[in-house]
C-alpha atoms as a PDB file:
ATOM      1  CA  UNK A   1      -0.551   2.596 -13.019  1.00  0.00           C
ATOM      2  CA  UNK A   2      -1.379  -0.609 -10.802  1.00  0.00           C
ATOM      3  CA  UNK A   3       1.286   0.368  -8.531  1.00  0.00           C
ATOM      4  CA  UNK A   4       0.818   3.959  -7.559  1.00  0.00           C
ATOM      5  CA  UNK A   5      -2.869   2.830  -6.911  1.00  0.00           C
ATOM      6  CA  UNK A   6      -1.857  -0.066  -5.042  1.00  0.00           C
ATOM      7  CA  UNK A   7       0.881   2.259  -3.353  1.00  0.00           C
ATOM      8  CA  UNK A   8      -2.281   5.071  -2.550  1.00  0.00           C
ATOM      9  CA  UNK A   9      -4.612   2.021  -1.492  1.00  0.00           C
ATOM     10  CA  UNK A  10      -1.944   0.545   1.005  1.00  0.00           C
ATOM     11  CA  UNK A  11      -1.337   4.041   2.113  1.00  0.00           C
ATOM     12  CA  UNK A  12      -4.883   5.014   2.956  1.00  0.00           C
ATOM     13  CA  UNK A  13      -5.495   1.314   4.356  1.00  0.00           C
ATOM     14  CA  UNK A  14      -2.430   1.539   6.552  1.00  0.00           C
ATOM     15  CA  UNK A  15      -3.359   4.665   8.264  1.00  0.00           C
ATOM     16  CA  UNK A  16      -6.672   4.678   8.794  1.00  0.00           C
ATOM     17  CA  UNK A  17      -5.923   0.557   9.912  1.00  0.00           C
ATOM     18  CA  UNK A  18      -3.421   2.291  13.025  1.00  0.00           C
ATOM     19  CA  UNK A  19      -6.015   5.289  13.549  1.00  0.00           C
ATOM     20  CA  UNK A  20      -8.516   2.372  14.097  1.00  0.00           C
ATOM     21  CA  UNK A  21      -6.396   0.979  16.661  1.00  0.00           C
ATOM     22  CA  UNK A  22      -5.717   4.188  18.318  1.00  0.00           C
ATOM     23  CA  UNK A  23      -2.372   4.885  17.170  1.00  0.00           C
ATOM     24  CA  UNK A  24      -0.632   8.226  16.977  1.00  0.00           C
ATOM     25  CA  UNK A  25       0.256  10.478  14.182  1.00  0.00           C
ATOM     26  CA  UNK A  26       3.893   8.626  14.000  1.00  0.00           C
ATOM     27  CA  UNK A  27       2.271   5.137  14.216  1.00  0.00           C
ATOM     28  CA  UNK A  28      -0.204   6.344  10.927  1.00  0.00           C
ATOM     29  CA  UNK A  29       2.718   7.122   9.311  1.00  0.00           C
ATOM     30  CA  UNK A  30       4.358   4.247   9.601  1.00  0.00           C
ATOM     31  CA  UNK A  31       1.440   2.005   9.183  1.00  0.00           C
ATOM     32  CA  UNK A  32       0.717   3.928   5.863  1.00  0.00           C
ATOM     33  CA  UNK A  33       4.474   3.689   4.406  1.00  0.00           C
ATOM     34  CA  UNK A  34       4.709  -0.182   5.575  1.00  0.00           C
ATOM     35  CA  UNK A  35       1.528  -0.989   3.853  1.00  0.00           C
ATOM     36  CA  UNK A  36       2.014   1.143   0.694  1.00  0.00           C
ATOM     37  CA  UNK A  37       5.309  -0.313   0.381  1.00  0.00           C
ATOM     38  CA  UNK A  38       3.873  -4.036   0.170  1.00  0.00           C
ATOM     39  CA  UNK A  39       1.014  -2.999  -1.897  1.00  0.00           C
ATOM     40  CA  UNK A  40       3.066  -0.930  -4.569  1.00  0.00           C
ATOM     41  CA  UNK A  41       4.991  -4.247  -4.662  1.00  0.00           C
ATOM     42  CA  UNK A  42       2.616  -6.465  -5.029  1.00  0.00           C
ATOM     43  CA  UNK A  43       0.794  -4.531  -7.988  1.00  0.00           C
ATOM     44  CA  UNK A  44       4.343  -4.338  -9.779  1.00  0.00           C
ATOM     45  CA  UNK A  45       4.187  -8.107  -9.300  1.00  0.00           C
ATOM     46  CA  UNK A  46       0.526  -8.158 -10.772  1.00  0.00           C
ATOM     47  CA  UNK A  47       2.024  -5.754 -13.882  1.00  0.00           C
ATOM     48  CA  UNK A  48       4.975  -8.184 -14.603  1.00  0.00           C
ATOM     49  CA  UNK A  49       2.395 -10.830 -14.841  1.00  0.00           C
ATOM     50  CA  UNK A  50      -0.317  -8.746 -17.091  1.00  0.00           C
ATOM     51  CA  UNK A  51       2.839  -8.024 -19.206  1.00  0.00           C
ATOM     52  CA  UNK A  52       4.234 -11.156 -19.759  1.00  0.00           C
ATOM     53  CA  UNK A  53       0.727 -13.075 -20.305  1.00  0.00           C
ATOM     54  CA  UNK A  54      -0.095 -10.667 -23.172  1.00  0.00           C
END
């Protein structure tokens, strides 16, 4: 669950992040993969640790 909201998060923060900076369509859509990418692994890092501390 904490990674497909990180993954929407870094998504939405991606792309409107390269629309802010006057970037294209293909530049949103990179932007919005990169950054969903790194967020959906950093929440599955953030579940391994909820898991293993309970």
């Amino acid at each position: 669950m904490i990674v497909i909201a990180g993954a929407l998060l870094g998504a939405s923060w991606g792309a409107w992040l390269a629309r802010s900076r006057g970037g294209k369509p293909a530049d949103m859509a990179q932007y919005a993969a990169g950054f969903a990418i790194a967020f959906a692994l950093l929440g599955l890092f953030v579940t391994i640790f909820i898991d293993r501390s309970l």
